[in-house]
N, C-alpha and C. Protein backbone atom coordinates (compact mmCIF):
# COMPACT_ATOMS: atom_id res chain seq x y z
N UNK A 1 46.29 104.45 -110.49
CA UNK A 1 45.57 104.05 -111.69
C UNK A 1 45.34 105.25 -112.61
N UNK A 2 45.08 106.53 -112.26
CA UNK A 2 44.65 107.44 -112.82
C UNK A 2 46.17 108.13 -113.59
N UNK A 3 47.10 108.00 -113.04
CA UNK A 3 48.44 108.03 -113.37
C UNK A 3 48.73 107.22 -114.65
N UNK A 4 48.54 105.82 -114.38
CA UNK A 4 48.36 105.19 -115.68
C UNK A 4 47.41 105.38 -116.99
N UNK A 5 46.21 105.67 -116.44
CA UNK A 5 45.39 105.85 -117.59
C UNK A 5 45.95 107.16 -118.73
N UNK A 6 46.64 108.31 -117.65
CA UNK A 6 46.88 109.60 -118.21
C UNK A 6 48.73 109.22 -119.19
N UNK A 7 48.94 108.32 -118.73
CA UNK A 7 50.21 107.70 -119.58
C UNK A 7 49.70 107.04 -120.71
N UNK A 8 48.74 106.42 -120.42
CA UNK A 8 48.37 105.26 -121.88
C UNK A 8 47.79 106.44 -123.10
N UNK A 9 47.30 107.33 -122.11
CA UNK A 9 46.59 108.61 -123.33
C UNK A 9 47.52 109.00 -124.08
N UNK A 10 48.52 109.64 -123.67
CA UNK A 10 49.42 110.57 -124.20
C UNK A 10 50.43 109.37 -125.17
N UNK A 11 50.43 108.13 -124.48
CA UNK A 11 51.19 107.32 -125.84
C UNK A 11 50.30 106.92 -127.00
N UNK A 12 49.17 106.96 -126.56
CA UNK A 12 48.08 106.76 -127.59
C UNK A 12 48.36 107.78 -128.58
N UNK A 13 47.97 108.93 -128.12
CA UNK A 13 48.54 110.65 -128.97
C UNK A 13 49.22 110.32 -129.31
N UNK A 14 50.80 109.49 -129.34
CA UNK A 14 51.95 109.37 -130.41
C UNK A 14 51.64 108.51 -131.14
N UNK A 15 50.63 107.69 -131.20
CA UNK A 15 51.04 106.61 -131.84
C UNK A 15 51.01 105.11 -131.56
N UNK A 16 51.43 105.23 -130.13
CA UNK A 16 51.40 103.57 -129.81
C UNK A 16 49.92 102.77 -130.36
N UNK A 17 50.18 101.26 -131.08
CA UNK A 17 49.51 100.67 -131.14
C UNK A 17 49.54 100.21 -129.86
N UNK A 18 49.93 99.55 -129.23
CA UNK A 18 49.53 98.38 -128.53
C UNK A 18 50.11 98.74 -126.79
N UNK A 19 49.33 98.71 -125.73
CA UNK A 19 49.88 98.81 -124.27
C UNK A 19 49.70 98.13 -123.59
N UNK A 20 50.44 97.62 -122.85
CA UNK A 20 50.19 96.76 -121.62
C UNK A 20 50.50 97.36 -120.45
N UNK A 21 50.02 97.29 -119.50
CA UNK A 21 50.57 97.99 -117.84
C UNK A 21 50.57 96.49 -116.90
N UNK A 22 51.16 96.58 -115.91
CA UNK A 22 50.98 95.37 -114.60
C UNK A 22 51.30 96.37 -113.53
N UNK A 23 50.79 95.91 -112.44
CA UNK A 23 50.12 96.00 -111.11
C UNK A 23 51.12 95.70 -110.34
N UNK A 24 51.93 94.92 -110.58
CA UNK A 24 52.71 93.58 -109.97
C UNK A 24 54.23 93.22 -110.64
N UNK A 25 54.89 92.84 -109.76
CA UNK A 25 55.94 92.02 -110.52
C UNK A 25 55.74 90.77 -110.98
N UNK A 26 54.58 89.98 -110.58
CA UNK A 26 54.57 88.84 -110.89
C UNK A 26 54.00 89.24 -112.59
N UNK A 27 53.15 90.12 -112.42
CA UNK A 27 51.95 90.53 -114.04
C UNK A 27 53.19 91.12 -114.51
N UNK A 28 53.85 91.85 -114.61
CA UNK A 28 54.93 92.25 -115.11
C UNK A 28 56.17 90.90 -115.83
N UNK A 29 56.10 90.34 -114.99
CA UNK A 29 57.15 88.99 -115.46
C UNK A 29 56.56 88.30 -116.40
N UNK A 30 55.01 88.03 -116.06
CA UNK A 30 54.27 86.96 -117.06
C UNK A 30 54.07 87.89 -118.23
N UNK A 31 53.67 89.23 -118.58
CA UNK A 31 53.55 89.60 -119.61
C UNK A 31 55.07 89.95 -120.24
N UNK A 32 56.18 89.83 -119.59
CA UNK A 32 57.01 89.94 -120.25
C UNK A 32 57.53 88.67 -121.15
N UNK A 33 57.03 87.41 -120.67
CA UNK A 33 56.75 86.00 -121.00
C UNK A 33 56.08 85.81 -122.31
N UNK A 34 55.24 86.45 -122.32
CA UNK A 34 53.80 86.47 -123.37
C UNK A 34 53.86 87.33 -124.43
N UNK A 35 54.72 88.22 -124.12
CA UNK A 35 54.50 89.43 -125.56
C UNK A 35 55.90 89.86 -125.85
N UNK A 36 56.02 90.68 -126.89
CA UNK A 36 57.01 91.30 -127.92
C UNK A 36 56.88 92.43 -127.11
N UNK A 37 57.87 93.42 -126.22
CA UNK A 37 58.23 94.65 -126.41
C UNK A 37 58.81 95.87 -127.18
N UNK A 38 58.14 96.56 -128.14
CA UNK A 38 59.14 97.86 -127.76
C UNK A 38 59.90 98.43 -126.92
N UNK A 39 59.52 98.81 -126.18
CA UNK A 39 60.00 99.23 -124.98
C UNK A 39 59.25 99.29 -123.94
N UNK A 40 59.56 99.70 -122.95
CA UNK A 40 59.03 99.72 -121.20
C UNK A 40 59.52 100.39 -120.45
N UNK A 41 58.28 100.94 -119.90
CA UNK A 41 58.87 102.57 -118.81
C UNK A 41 58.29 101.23 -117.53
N UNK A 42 59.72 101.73 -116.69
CA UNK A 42 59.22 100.59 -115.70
C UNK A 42 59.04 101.33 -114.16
N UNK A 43 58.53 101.43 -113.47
CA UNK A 43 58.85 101.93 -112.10
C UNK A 43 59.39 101.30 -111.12
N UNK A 44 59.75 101.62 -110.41
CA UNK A 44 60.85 101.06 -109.34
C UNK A 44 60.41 100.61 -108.04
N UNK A 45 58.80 100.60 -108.38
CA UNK A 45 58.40 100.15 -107.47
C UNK A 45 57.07 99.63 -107.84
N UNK A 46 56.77 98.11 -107.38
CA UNK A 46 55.22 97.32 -107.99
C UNK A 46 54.85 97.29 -106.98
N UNK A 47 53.60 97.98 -106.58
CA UNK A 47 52.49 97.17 -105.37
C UNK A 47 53.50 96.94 -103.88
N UNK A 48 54.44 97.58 -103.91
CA UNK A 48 55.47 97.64 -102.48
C UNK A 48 56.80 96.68 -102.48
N UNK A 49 56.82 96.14 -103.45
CA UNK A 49 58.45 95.17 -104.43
C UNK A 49 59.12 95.96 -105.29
N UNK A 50 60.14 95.99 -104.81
CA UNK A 50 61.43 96.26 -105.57
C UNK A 50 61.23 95.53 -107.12
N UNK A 51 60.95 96.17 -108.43
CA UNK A 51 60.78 96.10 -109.64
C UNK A 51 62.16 95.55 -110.51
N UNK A 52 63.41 95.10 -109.51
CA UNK A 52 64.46 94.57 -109.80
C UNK A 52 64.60 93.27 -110.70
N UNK A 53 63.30 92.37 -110.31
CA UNK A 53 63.56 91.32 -111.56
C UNK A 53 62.98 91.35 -112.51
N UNK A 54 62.12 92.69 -112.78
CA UNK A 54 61.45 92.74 -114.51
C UNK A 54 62.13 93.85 -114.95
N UNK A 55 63.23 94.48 -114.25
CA UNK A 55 64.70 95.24 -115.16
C UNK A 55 65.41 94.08 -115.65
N UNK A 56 65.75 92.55 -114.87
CA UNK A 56 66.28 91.93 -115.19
C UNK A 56 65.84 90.82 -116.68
N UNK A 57 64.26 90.71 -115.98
CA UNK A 57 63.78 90.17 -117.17
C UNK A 57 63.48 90.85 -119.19
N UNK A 58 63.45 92.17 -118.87
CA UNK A 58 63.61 92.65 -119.42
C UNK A 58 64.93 92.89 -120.53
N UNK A 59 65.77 93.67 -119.66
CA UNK A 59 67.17 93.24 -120.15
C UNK A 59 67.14 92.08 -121.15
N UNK A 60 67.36 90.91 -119.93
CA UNK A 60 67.57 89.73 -120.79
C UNK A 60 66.85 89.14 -122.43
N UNK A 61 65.61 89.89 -122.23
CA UNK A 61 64.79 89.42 -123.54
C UNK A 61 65.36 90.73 -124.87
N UNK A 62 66.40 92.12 -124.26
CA UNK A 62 66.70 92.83 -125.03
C UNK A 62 65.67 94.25 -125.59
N UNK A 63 64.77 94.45 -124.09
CA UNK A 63 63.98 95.13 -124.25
C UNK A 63 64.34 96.71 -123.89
N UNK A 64 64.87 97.94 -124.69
CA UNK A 64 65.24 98.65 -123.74
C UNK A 64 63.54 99.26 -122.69
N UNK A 65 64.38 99.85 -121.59
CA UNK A 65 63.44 100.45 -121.00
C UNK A 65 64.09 101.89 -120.17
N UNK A 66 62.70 102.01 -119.64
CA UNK A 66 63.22 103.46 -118.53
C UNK A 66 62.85 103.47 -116.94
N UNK A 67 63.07 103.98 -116.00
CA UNK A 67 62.31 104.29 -114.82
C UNK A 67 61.88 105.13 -114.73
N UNK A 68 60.56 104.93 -113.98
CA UNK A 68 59.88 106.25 -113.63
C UNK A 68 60.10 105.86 -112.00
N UNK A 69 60.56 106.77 -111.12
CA UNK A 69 59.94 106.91 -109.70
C UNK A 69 59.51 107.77 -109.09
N UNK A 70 59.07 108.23 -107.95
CA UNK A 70 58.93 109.54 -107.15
C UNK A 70 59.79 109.53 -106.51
N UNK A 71 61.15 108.57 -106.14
CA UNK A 71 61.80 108.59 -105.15
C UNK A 71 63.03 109.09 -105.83
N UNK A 72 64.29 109.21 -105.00
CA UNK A 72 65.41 109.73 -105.41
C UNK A 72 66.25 109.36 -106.68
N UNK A 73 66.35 107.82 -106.90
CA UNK A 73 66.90 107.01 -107.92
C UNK A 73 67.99 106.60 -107.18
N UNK A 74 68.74 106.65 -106.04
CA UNK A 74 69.60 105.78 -105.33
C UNK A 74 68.92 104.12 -105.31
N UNK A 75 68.42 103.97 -105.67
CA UNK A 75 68.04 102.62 -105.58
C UNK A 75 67.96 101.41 -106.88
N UNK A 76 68.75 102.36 -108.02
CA UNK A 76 68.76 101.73 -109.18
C UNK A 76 69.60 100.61 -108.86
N UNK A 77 69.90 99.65 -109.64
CA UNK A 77 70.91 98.39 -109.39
C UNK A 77 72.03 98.67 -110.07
N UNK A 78 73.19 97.94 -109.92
CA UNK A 78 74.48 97.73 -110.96
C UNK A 78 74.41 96.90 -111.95
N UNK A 79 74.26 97.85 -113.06
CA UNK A 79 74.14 97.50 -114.49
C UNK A 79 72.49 98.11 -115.39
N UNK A 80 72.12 98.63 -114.33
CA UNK A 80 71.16 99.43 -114.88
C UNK A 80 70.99 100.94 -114.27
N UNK A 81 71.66 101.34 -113.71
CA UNK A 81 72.00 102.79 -113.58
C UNK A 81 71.98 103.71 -114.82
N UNK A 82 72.46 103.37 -116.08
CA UNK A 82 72.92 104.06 -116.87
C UNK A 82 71.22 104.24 -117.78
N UNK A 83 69.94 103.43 -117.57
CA UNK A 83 69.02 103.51 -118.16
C UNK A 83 68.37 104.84 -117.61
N UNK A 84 67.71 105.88 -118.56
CA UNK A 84 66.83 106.72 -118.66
C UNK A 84 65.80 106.75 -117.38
N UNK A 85 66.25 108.07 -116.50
CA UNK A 85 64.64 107.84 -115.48
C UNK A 85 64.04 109.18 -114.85
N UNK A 86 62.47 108.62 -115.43
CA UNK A 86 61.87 109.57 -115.39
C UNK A 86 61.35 110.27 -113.49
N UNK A 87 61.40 111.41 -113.22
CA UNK A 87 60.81 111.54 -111.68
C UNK A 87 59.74 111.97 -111.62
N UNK A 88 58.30 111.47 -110.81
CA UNK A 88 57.14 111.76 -110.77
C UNK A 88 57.00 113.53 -110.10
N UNK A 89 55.97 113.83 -110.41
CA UNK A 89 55.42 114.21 -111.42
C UNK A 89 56.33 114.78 -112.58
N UNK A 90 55.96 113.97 -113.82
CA UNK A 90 56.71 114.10 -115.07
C UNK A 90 55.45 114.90 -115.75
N UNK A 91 56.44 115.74 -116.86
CA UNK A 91 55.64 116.70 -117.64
C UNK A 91 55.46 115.59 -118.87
N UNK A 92 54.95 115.91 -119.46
CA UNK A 92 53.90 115.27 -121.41
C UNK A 92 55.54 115.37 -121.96
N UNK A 93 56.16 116.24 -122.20
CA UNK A 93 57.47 116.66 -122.92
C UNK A 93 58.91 115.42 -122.27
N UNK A 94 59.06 115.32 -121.19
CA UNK A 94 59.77 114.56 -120.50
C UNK A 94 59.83 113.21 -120.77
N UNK A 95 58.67 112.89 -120.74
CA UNK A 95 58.46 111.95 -121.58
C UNK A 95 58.49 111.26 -122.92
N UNK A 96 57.81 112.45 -123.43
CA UNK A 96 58.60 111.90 -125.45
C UNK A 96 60.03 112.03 -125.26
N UNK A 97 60.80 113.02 -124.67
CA UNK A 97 62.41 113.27 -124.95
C UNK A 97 62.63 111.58 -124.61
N UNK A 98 62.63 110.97 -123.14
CA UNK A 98 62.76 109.99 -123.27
C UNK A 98 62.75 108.73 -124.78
N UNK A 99 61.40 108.52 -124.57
CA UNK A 99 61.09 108.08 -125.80
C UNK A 99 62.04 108.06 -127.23
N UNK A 100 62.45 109.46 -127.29
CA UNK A 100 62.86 110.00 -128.81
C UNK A 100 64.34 109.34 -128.39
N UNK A 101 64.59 109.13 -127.16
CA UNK A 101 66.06 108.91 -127.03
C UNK A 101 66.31 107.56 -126.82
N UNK A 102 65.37 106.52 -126.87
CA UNK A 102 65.70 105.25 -126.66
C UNK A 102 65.41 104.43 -128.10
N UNK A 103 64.53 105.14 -128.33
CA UNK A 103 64.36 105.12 -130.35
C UNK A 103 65.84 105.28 -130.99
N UNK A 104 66.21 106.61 -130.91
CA UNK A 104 67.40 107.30 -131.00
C UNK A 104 68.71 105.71 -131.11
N UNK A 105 68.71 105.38 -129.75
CA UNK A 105 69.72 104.44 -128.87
C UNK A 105 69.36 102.93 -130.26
N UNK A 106 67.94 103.04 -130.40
CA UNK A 106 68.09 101.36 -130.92
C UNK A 106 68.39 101.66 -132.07
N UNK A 107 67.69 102.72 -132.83
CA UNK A 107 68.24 102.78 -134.58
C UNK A 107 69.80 102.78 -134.30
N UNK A 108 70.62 103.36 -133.51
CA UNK A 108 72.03 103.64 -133.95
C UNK A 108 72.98 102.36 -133.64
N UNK A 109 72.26 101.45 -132.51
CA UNK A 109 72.36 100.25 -132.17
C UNK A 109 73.05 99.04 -133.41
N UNK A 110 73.82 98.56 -133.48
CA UNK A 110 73.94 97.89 -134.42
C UNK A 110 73.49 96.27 -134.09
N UNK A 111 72.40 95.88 -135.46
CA UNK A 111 71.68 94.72 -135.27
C UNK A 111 72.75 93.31 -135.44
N UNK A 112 72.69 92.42 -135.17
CA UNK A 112 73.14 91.30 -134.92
C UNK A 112 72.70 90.28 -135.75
């Protein structure tokens, strides 16, 4: 929790209006249900579940995102390997680069 709070700060410092966090894959799925993303730093692991179907849900709604884990990253899936991931303990800087680079990814993105 204290992990999170010190994430919501530092996006606050940039700027973010609006944050949501989940606990869960299930809170994770339903708020992905319920709201508009920017984006989403996701971890690879909820409450002891594999975070595999809110990469998927995600995806599908066209949300980019990133991982954060403490663990190695062998455990990414096929077709999301190629997304941005962060390894715990991450520095303040590691984080915006991220950020600046998925910004980066959607402006150059061509809209539909």
């Amino acid at each position: 929790m204290l992990l999170v709070m010190m994430i919501e700060d530092i996006l606050t410092d940039l700027g973010c209006k609006s944050l949501s966090s989940a606990a869960t894959v299930d809170e994770a799925l339903a708020l992905i249900a319920a709201q508009a993303f920017d984006v989403a730093m996701l971890d690879m692991n909820l409450n002891g579940r594999d975070s595999h179907p809110v990469a998927e849900a995600l995806a599908a709604r066209g949300v980019p995102f990133f991982y954060v884990t403490g663990n190695t990253g062998h455990g990414l899936r096929d077709g999301y390997a190629d997304r941005p991931m962060l390894k715990k303990p991450f520095r303040q800087e590691d984080l915006i680069a991220v950020l600046v680079r998925l910004q980066d990814q959607q402006s150059s993105s061509p809209r539909g």
